[in-house]
N, C-alpha and C. Protein backbone atom coordinates (compact mmCIF):
# COMPACT_ATOMS: atom_id res chain seq x y z
N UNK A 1 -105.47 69.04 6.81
CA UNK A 1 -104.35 68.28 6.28
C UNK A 1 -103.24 69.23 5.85
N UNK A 2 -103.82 70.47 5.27
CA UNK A 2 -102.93 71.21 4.51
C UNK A 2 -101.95 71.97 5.92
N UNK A 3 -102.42 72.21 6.55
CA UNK A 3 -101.85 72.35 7.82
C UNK A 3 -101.38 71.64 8.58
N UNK A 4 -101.33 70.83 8.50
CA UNK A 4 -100.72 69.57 9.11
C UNK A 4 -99.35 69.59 8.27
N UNK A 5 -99.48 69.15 7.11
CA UNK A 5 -97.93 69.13 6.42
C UNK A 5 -96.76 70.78 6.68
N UNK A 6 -97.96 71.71 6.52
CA UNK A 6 -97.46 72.95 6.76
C UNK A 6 -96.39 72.94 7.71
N UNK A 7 -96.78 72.36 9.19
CA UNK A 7 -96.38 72.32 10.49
C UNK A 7 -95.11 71.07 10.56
N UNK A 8 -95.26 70.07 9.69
CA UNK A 8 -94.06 69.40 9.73
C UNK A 8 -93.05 69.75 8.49
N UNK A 9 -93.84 70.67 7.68
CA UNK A 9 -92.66 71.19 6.57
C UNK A 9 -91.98 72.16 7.43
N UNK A 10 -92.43 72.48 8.36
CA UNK A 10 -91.32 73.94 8.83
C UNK A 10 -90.59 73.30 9.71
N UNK A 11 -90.78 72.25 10.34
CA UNK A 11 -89.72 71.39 11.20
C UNK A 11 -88.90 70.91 10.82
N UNK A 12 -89.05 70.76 9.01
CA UNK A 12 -88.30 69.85 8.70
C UNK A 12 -88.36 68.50 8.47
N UNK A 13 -89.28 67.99 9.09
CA UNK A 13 -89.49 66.91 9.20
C UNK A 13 -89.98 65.77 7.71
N UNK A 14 -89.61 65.03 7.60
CA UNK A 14 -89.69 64.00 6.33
C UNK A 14 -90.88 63.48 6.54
N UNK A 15 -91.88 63.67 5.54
CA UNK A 15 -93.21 63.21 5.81
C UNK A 15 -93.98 62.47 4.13
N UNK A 16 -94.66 61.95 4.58
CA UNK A 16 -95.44 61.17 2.81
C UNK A 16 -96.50 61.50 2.92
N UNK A 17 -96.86 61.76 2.54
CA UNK A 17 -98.94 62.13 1.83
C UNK A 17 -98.93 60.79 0.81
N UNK A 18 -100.02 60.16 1.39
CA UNK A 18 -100.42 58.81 0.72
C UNK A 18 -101.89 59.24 0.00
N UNK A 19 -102.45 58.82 -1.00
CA UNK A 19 -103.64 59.13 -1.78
C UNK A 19 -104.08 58.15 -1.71
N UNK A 20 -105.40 57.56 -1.53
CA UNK A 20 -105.91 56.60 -1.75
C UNK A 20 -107.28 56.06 -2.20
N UNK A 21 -107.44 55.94 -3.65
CA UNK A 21 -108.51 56.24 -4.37
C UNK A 21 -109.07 54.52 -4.37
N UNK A 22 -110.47 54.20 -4.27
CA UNK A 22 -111.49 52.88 -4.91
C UNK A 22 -111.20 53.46 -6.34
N UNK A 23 -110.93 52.18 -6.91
CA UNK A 23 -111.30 52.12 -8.55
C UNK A 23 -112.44 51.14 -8.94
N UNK A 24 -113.29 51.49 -9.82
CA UNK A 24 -114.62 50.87 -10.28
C UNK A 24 -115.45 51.03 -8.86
N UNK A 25 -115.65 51.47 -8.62
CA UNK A 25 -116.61 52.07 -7.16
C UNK A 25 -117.94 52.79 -8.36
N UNK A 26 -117.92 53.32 -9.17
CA UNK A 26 -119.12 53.80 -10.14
C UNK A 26 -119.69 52.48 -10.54
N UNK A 27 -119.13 51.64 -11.45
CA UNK A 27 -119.27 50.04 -12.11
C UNK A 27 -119.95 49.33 -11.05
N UNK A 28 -119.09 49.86 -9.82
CA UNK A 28 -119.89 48.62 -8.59
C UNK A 28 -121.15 48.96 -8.26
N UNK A 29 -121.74 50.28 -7.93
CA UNK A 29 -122.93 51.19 -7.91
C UNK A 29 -124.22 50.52 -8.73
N UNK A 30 -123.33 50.70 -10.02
CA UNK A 30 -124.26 50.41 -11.39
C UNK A 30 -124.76 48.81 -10.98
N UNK A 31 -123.43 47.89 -10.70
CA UNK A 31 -124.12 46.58 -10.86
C UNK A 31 -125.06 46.17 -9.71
N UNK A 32 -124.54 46.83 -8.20
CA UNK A 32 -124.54 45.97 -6.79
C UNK A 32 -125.76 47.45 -6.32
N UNK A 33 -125.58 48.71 -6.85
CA UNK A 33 -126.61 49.80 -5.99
C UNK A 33 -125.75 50.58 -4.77
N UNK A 34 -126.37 51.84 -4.80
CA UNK A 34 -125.35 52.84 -4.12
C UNK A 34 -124.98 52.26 -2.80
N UNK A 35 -125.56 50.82 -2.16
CA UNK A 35 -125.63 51.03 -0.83
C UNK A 35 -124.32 50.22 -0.87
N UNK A 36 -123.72 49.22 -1.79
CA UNK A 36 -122.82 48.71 -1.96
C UNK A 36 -121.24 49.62 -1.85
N UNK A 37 -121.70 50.69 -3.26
CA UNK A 37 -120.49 52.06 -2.95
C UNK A 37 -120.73 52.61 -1.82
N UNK A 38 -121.55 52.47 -0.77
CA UNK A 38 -121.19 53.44 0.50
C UNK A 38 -120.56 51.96 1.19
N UNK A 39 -120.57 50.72 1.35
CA UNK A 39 -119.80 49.81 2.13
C UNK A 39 -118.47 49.63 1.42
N UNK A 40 -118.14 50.10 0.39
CA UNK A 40 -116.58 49.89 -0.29
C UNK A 40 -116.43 51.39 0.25
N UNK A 41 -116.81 52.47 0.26
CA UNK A 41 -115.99 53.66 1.24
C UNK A 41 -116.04 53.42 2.38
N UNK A 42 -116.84 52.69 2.86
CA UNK A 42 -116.96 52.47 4.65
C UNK A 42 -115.59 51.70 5.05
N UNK A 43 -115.36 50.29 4.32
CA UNK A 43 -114.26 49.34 4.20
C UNK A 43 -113.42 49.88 4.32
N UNK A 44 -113.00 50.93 3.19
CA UNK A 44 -111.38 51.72 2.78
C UNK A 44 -111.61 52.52 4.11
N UNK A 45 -112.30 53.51 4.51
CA UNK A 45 -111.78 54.01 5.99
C UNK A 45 -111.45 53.17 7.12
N UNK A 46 -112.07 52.25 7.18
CA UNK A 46 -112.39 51.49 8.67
C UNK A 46 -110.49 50.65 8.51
N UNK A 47 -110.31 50.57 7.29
CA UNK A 47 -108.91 50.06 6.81
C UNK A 47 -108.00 50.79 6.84
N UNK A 48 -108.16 52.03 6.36
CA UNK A 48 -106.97 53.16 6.36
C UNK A 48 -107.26 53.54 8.19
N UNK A 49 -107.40 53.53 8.87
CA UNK A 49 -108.02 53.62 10.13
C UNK A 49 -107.13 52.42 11.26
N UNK A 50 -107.79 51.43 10.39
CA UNK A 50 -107.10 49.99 11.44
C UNK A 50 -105.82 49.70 11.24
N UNK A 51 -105.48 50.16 9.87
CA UNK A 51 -103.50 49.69 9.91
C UNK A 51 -103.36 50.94 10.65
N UNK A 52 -103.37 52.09 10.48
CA UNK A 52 -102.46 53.15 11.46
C UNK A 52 -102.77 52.66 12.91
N UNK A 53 -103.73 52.27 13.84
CA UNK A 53 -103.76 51.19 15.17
C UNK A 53 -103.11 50.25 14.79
N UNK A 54 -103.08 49.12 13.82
CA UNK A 54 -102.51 47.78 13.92
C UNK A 54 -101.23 47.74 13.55
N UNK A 55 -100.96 48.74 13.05
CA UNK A 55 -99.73 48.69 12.04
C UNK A 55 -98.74 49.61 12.88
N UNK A 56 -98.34 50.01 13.74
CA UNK A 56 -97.54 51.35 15.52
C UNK A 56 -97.08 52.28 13.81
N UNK A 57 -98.27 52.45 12.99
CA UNK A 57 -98.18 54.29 12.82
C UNK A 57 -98.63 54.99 13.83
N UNK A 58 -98.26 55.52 14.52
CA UNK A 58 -98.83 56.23 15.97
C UNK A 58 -98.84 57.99 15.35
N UNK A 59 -97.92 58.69 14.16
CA UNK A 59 -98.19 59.88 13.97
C UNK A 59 -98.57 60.06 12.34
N UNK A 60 -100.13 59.71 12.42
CA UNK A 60 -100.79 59.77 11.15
C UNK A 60 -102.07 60.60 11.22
N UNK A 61 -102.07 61.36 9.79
CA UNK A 61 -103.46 61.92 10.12
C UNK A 61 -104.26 61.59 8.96
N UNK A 62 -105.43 61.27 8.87
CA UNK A 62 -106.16 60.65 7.85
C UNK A 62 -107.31 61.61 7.48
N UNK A 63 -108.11 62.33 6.39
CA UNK A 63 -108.55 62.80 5.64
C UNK A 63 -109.61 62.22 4.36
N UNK A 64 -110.90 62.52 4.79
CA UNK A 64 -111.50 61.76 3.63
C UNK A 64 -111.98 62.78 2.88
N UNK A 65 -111.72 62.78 1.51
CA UNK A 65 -111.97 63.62 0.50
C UNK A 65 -113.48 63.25 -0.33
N UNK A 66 -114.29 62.38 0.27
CA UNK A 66 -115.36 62.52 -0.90
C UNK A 66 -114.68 61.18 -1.86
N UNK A 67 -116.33 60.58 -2.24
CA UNK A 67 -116.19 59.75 -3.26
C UNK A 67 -115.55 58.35 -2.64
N UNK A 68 -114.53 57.85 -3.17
CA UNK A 68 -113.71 56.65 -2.72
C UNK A 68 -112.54 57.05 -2.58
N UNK A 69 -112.14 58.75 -1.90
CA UNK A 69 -110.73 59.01 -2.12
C UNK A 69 -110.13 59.12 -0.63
N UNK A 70 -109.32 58.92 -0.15
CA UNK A 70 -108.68 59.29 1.27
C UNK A 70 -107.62 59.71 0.77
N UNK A 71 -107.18 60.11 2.02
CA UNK A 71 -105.59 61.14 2.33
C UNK A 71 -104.95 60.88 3.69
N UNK A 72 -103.56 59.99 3.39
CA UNK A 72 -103.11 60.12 5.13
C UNK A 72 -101.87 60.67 4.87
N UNK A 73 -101.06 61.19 6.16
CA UNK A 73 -100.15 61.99 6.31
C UNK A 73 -99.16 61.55 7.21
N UNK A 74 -98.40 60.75 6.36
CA UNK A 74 -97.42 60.03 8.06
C UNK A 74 -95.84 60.40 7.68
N UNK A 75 -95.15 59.72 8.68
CA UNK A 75 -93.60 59.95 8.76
C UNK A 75 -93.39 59.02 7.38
N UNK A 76 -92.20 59.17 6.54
CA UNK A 76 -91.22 58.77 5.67
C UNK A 76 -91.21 57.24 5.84
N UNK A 77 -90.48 57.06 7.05
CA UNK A 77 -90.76 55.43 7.28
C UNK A 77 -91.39 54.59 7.64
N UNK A 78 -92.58 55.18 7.24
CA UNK A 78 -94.33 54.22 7.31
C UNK A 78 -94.47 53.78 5.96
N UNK A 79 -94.54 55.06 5.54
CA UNK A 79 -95.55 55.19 4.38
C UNK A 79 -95.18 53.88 3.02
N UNK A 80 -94.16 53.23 3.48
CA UNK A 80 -94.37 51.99 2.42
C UNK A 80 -95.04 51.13 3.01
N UNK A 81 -94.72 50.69 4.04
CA UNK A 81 -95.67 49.66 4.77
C UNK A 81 -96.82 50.03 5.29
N UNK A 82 -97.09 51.12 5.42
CA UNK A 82 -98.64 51.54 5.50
C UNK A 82 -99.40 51.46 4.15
N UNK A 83 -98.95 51.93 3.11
CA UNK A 83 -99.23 51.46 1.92
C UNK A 83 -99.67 49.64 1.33
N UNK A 84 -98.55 49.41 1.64
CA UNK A 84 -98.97 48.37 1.25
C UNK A 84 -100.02 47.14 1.96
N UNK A 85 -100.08 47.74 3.38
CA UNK A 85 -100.88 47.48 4.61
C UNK A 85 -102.41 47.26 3.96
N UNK A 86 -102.76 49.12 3.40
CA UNK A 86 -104.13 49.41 3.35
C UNK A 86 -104.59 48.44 1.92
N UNK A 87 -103.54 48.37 0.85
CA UNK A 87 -104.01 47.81 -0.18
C UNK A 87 -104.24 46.38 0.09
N UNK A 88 -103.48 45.55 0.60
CA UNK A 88 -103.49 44.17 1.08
C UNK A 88 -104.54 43.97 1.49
N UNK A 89 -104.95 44.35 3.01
CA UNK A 89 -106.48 44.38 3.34
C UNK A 89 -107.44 44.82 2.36
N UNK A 90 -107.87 45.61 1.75
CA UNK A 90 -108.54 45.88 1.24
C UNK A 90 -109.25 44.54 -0.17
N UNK A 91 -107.98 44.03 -0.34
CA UNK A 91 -108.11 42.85 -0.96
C UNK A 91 -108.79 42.05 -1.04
N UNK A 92 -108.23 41.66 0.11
CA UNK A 92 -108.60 40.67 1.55
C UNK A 92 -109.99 40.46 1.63
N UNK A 93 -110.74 41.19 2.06
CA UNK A 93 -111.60 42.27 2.16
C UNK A 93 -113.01 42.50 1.44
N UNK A 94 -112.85 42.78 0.20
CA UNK A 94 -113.33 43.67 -1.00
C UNK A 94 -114.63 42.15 -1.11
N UNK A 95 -114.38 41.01 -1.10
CA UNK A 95 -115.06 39.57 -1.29
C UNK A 95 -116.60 39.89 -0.67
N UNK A 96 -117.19 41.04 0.13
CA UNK A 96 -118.21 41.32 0.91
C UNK A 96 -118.66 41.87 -0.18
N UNK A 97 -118.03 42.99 -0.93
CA UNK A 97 -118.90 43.89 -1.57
C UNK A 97 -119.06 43.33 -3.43
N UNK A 98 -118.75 41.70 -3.92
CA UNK A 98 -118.91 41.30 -5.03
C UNK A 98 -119.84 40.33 -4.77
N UNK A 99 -120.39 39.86 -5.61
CA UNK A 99 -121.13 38.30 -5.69
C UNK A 99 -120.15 36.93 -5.95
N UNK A 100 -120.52 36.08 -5.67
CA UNK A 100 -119.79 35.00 -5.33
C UNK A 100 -119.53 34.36 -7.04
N UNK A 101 -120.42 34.35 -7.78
CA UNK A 101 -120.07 34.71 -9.51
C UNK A 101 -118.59 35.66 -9.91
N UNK A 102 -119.23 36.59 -9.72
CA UNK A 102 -118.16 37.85 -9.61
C UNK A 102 -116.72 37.84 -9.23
N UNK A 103 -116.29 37.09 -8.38
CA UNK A 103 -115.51 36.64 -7.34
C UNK A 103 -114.61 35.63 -8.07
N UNK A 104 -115.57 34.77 -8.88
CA UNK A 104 -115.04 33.51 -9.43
C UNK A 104 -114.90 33.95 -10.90
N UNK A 105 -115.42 34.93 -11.17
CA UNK A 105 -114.92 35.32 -12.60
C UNK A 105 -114.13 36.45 -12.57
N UNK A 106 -113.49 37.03 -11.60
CA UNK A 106 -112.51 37.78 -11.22
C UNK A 106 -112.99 38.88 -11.65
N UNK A 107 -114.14 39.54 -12.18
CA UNK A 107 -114.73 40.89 -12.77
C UNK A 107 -115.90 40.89 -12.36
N UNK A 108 -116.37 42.16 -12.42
CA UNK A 108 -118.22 42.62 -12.04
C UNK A 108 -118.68 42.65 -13.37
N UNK A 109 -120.00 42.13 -13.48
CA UNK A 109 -120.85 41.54 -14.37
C UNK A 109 -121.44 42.90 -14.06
N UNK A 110 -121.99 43.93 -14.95
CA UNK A 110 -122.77 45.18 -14.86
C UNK A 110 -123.68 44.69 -16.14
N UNK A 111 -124.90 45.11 -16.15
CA UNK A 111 -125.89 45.40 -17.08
C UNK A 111 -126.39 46.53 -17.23
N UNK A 112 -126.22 47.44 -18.03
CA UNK A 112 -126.47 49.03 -18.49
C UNK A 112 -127.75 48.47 -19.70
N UNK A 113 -128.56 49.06 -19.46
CA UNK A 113 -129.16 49.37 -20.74
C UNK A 113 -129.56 47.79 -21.04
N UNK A 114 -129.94 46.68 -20.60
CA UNK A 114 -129.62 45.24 -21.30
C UNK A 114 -128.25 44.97 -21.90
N UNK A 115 -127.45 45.62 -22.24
CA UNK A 115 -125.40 45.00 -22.35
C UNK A 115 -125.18 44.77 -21.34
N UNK A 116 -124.52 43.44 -20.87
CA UNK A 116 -123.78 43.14 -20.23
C UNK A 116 -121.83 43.62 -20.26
N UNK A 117 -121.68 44.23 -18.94
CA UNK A 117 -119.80 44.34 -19.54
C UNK A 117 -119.29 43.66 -18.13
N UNK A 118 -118.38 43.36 -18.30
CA UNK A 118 -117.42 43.18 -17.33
C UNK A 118 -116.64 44.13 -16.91
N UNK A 119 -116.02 44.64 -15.54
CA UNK A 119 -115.18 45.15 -15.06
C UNK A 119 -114.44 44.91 -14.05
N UNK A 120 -112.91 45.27 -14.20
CA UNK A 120 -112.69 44.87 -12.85
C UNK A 120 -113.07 44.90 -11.71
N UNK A 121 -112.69 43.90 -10.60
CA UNK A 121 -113.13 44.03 -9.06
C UNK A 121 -112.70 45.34 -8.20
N UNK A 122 -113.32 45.53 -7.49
CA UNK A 122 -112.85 46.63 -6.72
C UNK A 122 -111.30 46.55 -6.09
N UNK A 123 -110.62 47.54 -6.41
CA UNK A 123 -109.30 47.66 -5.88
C UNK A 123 -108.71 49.37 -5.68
N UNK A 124 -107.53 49.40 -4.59
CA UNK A 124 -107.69 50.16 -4.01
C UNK A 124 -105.87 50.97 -4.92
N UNK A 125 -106.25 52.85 -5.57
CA UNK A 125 -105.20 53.16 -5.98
C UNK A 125 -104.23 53.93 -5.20
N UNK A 126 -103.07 53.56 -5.17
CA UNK A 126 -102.54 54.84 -4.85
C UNK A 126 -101.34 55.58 -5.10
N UNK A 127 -101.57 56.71 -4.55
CA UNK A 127 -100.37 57.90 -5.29
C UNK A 127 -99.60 58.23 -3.95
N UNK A 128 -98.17 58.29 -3.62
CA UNK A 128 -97.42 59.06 -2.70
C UNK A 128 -96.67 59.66 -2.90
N UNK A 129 -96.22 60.39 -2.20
CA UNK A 129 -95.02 61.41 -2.57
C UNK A 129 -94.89 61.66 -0.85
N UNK A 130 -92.97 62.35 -1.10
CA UNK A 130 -92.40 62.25 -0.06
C UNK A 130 -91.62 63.57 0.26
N UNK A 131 -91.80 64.10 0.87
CA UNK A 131 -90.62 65.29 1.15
C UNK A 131 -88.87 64.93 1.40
N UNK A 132 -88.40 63.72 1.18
CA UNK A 132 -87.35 63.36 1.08
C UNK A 132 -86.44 64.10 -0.27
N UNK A 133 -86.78 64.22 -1.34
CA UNK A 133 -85.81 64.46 -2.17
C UNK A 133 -86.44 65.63 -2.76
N UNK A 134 -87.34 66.02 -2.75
CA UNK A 134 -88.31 67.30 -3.80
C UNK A 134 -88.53 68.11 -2.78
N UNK A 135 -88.24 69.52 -2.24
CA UNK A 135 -88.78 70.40 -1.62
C UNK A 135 -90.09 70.72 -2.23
N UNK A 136 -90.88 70.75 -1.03
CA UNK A 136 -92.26 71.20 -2.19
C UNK A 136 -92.14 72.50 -1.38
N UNK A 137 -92.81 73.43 -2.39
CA UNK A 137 -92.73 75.24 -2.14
C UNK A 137 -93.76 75.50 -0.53
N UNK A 138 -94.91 74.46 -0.51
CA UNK A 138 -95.68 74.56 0.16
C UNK A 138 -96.73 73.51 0.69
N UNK A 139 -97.44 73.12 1.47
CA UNK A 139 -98.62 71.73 1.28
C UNK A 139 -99.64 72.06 -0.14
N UNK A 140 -99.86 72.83 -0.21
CA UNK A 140 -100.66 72.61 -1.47
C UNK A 140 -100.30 72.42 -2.32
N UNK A 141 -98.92 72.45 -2.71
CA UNK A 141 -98.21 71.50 -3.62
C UNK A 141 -98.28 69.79 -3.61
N UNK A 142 -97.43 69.61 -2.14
CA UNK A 142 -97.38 68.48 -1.95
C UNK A 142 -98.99 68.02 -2.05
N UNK A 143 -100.20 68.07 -1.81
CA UNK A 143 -101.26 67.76 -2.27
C UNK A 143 -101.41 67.31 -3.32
N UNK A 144 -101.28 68.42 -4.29
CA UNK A 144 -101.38 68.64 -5.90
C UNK A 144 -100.92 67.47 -6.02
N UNK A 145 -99.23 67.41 -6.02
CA UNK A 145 -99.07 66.35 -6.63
C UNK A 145 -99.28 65.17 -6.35
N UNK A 146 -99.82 64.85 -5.08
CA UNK A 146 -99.94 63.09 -4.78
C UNK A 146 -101.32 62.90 -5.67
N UNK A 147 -102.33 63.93 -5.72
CA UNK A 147 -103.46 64.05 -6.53
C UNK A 147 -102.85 63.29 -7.67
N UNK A 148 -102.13 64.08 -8.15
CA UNK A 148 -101.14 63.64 -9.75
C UNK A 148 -100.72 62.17 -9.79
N UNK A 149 -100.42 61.88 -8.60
CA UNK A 149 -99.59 60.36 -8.85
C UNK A 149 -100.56 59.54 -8.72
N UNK A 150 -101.74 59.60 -8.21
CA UNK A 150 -102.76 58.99 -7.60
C UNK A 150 -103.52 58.53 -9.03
N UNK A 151 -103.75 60.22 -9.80
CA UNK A 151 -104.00 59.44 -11.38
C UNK A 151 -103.57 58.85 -12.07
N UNK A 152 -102.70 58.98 -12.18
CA UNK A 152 -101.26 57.97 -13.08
C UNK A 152 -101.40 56.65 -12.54
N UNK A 153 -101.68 55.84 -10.62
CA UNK A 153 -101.83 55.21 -10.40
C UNK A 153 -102.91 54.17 -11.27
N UNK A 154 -104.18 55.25 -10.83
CA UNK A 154 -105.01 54.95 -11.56
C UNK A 154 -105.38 54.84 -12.79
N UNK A 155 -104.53 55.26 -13.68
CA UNK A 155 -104.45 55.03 -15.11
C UNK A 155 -103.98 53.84 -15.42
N UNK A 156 -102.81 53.38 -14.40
CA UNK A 156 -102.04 52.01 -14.80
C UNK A 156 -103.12 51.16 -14.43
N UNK A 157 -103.98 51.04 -13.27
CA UNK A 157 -104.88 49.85 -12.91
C UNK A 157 -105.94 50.12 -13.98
N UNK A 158 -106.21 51.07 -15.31
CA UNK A 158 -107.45 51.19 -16.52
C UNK A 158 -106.34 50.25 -16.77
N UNK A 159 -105.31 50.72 -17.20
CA UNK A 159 -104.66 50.01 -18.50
C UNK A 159 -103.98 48.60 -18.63
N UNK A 160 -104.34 47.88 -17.38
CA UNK A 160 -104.42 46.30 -16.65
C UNK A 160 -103.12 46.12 -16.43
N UNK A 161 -102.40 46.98 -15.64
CA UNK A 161 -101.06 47.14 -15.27
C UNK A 161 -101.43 46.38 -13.88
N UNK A 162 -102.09 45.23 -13.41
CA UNK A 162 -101.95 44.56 -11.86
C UNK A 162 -103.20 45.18 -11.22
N UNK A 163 -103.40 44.70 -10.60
CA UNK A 163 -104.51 44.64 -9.50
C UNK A 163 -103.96 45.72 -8.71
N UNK A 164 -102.61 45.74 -8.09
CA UNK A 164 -102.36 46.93 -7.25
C UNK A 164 -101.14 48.12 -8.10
N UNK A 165 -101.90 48.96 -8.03
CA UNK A 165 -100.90 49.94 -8.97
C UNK A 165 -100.51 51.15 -7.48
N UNK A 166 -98.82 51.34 -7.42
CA UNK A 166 -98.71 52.35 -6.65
C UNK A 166 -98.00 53.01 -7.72
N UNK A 167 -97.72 54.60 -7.43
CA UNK A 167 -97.04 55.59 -8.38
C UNK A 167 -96.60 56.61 -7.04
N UNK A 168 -95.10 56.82 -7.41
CA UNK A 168 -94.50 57.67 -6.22
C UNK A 168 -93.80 58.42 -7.23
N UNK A 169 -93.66 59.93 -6.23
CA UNK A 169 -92.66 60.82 -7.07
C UNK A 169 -92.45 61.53 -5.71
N UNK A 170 -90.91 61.42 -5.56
CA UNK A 170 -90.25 62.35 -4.91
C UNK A 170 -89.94 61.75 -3.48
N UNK A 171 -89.74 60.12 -4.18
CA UNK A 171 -89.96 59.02 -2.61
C UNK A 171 -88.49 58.35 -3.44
N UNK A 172 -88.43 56.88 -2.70
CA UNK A 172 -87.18 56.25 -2.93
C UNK A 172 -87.93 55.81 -4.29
């Protein structure tokens, strides 16, 4: 990946690094069992995957980091509608990996220990950033920081800021 941006930072070329993290993917584990968190990472690829085919991103490169996190790498004028592509589906979607309870009470029912908690449903975060207005020194910058926005994303979906939280820096 890091080479990849490398090669369109020296062209010049205007490019977005999209982040794209599962939130409550641990919670879902706990309630549903690991085989559940490996079909909510299976979902988010097979999704970040099918909009760049369904969606004529034709110059994207996609990156899975472990856990529930991906990384794609497209032109400037995707990356909102590819964005909002992967989260939509994922939505859509996500109804396989809850119980039909769950579903209707809009949260996962977990039992730790005999406590019952609620948490939100699985939803998908993300962080972008754009080589449009911020020179970054290098790709491992531009990395760094979509990392950065990606948490902040994900901080707003802890702090019940919406079901879909995006966070951009250095985009429109």
């Amino acid at each position: 990946m890091k080479r990849l941006i490398s090669s369109n930072h020296c062209r010049d070329e205007l490019v977005a690094v999209c982040y794209f993290s599962i939130m409550n993917v641990g919670a879902n584990a706990k309630g549903y069992g690991s085989e559940k968190r490996d079909e909510a990472v299976t979902l988010l690829s097979d999704i970040v995957k099918d909009v760049t085919q369904g969606a004529g991103v034709f110059e994207c490169a996609i990156a899975y980091l472990g856990g529930g996190d991906f990384m794609a790498l497209l032109s400037v004028k995707d990356f909102e509608r590819y964005c909002s592509e992967v989260v939509s589906r994922f939505r859509l979607r996500r109804s396989v990996l809850h119980s039909a309870a769950d579903i209707e009470r809009a949260a996962m029912r977990v039992s730790v220990g005999g406590d019952a908690q609620d948490y939100p449903l699985l939803s998908v975060a993300v962080g972008a950033v754009t080589s449009e207005k911020i020179k970054f020194q290098d790709s491992a910058q531009m990395v760094k920081v979509a990392g950065e926005v990606n948490r902040r994303a994900q901080q707003q979906l802890n702090n019940g800021h919406g079901e879909r939280s995006e966070a951009r820096r250095g985009g429109k």
